[in-house]
Protein backbone atom coordinates (compact mmCIF):
# COMPACT_ATOMS: atom_id res chain seq x y z
CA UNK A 1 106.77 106.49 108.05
CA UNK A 2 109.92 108.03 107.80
CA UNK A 3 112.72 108.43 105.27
CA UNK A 4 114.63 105.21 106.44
CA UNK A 5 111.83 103.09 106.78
CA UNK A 6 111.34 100.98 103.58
CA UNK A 7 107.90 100.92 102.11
CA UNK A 8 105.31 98.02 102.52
CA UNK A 9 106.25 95.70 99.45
CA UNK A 10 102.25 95.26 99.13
CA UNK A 11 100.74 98.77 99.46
CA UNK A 12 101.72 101.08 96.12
CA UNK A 13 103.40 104.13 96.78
CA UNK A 14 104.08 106.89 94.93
CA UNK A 15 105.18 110.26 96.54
CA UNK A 16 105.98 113.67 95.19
CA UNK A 17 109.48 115.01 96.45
CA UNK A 18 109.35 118.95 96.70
CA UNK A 19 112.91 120.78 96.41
CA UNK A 20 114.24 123.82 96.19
CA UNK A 21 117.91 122.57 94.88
CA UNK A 22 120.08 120.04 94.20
CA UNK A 23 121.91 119.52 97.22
CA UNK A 24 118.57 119.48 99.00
CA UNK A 25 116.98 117.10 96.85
CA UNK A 26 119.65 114.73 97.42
CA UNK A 27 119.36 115.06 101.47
CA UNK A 28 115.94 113.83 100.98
CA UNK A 29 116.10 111.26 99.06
CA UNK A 30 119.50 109.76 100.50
CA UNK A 31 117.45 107.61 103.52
CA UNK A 32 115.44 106.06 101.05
CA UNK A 33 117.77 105.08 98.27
CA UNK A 34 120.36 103.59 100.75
CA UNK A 35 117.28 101.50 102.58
CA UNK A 36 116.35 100.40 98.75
CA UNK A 37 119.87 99.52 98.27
CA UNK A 38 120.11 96.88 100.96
CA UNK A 39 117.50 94.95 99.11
CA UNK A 40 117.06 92.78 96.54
CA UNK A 41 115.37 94.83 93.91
CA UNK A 42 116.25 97.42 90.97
CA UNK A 43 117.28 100.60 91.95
CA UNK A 44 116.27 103.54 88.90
CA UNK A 45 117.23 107.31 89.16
CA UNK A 46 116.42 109.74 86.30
CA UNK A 47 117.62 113.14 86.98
CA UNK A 48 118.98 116.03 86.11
CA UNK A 49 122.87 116.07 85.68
CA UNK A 50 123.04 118.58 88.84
CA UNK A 51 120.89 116.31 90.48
CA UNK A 52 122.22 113.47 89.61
CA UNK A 53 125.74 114.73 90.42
CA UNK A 54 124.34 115.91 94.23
CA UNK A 55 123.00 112.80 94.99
CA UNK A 56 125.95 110.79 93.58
CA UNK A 57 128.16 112.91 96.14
CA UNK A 58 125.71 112.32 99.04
CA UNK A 59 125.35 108.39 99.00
CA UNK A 60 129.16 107.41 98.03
CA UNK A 61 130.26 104.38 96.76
CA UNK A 62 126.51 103.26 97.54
CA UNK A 63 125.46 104.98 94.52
CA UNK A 64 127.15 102.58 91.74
CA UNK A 65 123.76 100.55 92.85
CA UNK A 66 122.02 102.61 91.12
CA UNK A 67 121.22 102.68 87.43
CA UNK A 68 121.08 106.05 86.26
CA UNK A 69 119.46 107.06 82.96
CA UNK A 70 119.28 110.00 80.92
CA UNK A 71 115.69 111.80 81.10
CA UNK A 72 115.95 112.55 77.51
CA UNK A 73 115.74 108.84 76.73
CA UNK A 74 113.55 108.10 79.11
CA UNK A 75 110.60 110.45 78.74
CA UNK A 76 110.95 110.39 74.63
CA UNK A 77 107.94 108.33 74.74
CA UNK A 78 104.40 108.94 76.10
CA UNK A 79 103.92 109.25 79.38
CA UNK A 80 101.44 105.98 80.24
CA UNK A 81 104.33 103.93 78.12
CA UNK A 82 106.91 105.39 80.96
CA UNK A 83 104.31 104.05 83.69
CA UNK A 84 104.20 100.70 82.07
CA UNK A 85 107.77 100.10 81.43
CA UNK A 86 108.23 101.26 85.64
CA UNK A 87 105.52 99.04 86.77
CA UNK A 88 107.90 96.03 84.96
CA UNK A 89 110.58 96.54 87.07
CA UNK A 90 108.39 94.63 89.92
CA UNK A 91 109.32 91.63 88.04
CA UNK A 92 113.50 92.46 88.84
CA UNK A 93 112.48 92.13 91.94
CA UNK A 94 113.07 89.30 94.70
CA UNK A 95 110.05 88.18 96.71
CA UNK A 96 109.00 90.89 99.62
CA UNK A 97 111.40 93.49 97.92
CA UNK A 98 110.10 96.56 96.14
CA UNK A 99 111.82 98.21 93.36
CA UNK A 100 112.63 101.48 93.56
CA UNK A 101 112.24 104.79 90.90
CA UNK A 102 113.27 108.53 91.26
CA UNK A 103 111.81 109.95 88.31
CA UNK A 104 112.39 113.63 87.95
CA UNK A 105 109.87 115.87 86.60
CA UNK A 106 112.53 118.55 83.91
CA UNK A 107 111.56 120.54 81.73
CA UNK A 108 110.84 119.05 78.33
CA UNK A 109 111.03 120.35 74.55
CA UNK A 110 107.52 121.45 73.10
CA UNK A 111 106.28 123.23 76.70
CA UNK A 112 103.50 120.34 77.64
CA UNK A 113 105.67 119.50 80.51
CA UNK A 114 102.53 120.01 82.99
CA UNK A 115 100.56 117.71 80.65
CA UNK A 116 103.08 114.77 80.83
CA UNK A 117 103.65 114.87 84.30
CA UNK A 118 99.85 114.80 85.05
CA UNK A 119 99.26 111.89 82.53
CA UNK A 120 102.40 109.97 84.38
CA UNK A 121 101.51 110.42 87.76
CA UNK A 122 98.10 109.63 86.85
CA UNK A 123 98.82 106.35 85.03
CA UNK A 124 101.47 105.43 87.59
CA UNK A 125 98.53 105.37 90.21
CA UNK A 126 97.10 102.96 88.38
CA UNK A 127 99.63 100.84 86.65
CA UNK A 128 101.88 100.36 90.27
CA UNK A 129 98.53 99.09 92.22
CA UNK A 130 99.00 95.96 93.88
CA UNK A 131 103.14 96.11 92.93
CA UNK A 132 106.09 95.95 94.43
CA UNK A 133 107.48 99.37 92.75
CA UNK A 134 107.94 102.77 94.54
CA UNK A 135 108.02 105.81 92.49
CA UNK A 136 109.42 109.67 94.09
CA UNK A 137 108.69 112.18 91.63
CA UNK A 138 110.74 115.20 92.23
CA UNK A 139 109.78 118.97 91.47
CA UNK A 140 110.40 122.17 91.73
CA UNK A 141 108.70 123.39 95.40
CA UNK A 142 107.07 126.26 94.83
CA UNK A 143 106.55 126.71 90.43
CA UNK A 144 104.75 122.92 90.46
CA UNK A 145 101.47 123.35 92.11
CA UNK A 146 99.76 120.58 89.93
CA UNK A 147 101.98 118.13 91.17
CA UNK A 148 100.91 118.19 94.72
CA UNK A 149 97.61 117.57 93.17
CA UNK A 150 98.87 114.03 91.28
CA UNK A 151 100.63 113.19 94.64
CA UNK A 152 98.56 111.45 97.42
CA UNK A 153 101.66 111.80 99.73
CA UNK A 154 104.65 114.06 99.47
CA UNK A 155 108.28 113.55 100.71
CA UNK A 156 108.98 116.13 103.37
CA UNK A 157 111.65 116.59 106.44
CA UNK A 158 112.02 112.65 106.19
CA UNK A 159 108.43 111.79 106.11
CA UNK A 160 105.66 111.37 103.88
CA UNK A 161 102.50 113.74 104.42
CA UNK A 162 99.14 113.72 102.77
CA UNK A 163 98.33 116.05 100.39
CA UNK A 164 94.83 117.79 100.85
CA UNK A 165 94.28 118.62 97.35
CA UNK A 166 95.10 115.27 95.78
CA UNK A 167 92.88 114.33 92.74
CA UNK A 168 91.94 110.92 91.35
CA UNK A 169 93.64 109.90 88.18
CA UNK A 170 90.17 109.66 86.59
CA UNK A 171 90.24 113.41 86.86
CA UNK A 172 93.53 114.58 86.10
CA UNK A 173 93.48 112.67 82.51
CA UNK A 174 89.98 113.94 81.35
CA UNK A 175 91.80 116.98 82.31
CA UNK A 176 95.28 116.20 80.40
CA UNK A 177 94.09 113.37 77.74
CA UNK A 178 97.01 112.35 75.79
CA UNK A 179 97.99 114.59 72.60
CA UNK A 180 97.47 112.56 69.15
CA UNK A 181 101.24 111.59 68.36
CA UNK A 182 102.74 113.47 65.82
CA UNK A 183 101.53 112.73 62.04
CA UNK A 184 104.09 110.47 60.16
CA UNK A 185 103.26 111.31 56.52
CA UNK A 186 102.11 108.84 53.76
CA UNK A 187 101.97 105.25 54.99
CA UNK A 188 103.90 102.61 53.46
CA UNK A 189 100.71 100.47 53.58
CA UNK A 190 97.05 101.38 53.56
CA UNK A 191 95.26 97.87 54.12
CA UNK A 192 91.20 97.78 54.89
CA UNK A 193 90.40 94.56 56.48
CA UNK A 194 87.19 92.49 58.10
CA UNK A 195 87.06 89.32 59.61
CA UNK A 196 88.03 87.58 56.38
CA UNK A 197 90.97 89.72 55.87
CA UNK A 198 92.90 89.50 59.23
CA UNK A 199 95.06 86.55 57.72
CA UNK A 200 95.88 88.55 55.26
CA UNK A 201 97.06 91.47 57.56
CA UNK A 202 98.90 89.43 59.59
CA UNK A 203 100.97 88.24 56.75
CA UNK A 204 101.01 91.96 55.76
CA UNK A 205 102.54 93.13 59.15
CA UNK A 206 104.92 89.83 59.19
CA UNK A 207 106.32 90.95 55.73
CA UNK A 208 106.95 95.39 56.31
CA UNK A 209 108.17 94.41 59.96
CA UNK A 210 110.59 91.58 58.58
CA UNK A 211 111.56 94.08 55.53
CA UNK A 212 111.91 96.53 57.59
CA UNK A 213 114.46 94.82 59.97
CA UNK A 214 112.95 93.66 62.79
CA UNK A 215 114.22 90.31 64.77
CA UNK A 216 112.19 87.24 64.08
CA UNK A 217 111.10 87.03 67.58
CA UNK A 218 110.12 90.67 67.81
CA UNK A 219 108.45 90.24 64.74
CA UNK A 220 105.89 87.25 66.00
CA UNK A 221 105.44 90.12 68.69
CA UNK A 222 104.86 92.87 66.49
CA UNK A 223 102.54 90.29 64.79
CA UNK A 224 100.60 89.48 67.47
CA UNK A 225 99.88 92.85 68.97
CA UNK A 226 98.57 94.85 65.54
CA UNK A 227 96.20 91.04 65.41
CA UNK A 228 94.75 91.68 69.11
CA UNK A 229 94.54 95.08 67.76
CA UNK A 230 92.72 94.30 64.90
CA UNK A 231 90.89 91.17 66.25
CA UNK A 232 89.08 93.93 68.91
CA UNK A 233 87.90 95.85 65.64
CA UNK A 234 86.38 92.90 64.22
CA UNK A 235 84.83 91.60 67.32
CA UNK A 236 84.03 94.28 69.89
CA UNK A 237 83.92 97.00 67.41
CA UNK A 238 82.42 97.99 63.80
CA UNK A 239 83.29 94.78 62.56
CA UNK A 240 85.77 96.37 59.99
CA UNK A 241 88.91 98.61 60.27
CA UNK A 242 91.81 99.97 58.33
CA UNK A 243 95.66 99.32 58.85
CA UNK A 244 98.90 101.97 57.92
CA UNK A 245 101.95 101.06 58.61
CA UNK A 246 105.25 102.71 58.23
CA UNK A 247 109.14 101.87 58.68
CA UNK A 248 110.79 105.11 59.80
CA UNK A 249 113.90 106.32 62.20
CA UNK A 250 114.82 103.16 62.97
CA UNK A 251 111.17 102.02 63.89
CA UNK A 252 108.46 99.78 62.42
CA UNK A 253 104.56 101.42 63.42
CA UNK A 254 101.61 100.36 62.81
CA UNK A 255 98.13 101.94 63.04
CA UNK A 256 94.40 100.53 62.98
CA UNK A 257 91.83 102.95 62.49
CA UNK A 258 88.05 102.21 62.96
CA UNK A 259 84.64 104.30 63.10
CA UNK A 260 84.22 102.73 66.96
CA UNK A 261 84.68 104.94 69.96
CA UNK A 262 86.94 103.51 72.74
CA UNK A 263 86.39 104.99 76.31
CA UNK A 264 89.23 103.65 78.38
CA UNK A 265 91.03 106.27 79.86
CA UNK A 266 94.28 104.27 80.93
CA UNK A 267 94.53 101.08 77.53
CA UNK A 268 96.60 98.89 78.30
CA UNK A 269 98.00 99.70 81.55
CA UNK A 270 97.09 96.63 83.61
CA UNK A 271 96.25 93.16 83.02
CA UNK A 272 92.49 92.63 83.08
CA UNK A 273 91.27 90.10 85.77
CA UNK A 274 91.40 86.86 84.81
CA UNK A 275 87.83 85.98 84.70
CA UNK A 276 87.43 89.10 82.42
CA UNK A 277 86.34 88.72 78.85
CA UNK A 278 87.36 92.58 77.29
CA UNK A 279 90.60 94.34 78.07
CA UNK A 280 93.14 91.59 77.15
CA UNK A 281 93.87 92.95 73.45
CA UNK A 282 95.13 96.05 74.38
CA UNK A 283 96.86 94.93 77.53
CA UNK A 284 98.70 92.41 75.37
CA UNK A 285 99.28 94.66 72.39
CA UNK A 286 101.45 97.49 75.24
CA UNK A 287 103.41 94.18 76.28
CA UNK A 288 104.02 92.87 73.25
CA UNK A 289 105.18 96.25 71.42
CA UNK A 290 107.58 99.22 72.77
CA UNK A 291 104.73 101.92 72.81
CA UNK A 292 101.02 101.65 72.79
CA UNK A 293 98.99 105.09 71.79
CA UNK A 294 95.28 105.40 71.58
CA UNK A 295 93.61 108.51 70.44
CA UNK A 296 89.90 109.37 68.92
CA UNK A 297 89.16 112.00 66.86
CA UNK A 298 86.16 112.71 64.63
CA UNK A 299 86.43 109.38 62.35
CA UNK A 300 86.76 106.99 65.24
CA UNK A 301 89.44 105.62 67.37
CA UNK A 302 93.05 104.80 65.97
CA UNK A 303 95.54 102.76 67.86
CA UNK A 304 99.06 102.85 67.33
CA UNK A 305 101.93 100.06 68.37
CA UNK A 306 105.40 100.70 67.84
CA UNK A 307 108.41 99.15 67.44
CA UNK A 308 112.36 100.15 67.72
CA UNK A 309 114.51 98.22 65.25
């Protein structure tokens, strides 16, 4: 395939994009973007202001197609929540179209830049399969040899080659599991609950997320996804769990916390199949909220949903 081809609206793609500068980058990426632009599907770029300046001056007037965004905003949140919100954009898109991302690996404050980018291209492998979305990851040739490991193709000369060394995302997040988010001090609400109590709870959540200032339709959401949350305690878990919950910088989060251990490497990232009986909770719980974290640690597993005011 080469750079002016368009991708295969059925097959998922997502390619690493080597460069050694901005200029260069945008020579590369140019075909592609202007074949993406004569369809009918979302168009994404987060880069660099040099970068985003380069390839602005390459494509022309073609670039006010494009919606550019700021990679501070953007990768602010966990890396599998960045996957999730990019696999969405196959809904923007018109039937046999494919949507279209540059996402820019930069450098990011707290040095576990390798760590996000591994988690990301990881979960993008799995949350793009079967979608009409095509990620390029740019990176720095030569510093970034992980990423031609996270890459099953890379971007080169105008045409995608295989990478030898690429590694199943299976591998690179046992590798690079994702970091317990950072501790928010002393909860608002502390709330133990069975199956008897998860009326209660929900009236709890209702109540902090409506105090708080949530919408009334983002609180039913908000509602819903700490229930599924909790629900999967009661029912495929220890039976029993505990719920914080906190309103803070302009957010409303809530946590449940129980003694079970949950091994899925990638919650919430796809829809389960639709004969499938476990899975739904969490998938629901990332869709309903802004950002879905799971971690375990020595007490058991707590999951965290979030939501911006």
């Amino acid at each position: 395939m080469t750079a002016t081809d368009p991708p295969d609206p059925v097959t998922p793609h997502h390619e690493g994009v080597p460069f050694g500068g901005a200029g260069a980058l945008a020579v590369q990426l140019a075909p592609r973007l202007h074949a993406a632009l004569r369809t009918a599907a979302p168009v994404v770029a987060v880069l660099d202001e040099a970068e985003r300046a380069a390839l602005g001056a390459e494509l022309g007037a073609a670039a006010s197609g494009i919606e550019f965004l700021d990679p501070a905003d953007v990768y602010r949140v966990p890396a599998f929540t960045v996957a999730v919100r990019w696999a969405r954009l196959s809904r923007r898109a018109e039937p046999g179209a494919r949507a279209t991302v540059v996402g820019q690996h930069v450098a990011l404050p707290g040095g576990d830049g390798p760590g996000y980018w591994a988690r990301l291209d990881a979960a993008l492998d799995v949350a793009l399969a079967g979608l009409p979305v095509e990620v390029l990851c740019p990176f720095p040739d030569g510093d970034d040899v992980l990423s031609r490991t996270t890459h099953r193709t890379l971007l080169s000369g105008g045409h995608s080659v295989p990478t030898a060394a690429f590694r199943e995302p299976l591998e690179v997040v046992a590798e690079f599991p994702p970091p317990p988010p950072p501790d928010l001090g002393e909860p608002g609400v502390v709330l133990p609950f069975g199956l008897e109590g998860l009326g209660g709870l929900r009236r709890t959540v209702a109540t902090v997320a409506t105090d708080g200032g949530l919408r009334t339709e983002r609180v039913a959401d908000f509602v819903l996804a700490v229930n599924e949350i909790a629900s999967n305690s009661v029912e495929h878990g220890p039976g029993s769990g505990t719920l914080r919950m906190w309103v803070t910088d302009g957010q409303v989060v809530a946590e449940v916390h129980d003694a079970g251990r949950l091994r899925v490497p990638f919650p919430g990232l796809v829809a389960p199949p639709p004969t499938g009986v476990r899975g739904r909770g969490l998938w629901l719980a990332s869709e309903l909220s802004d950002v879905l974290q799971v971690w375990s640690d020595a007490g058991g597993t707590v999951i965290r949903v979030t939501m911006t005011l």
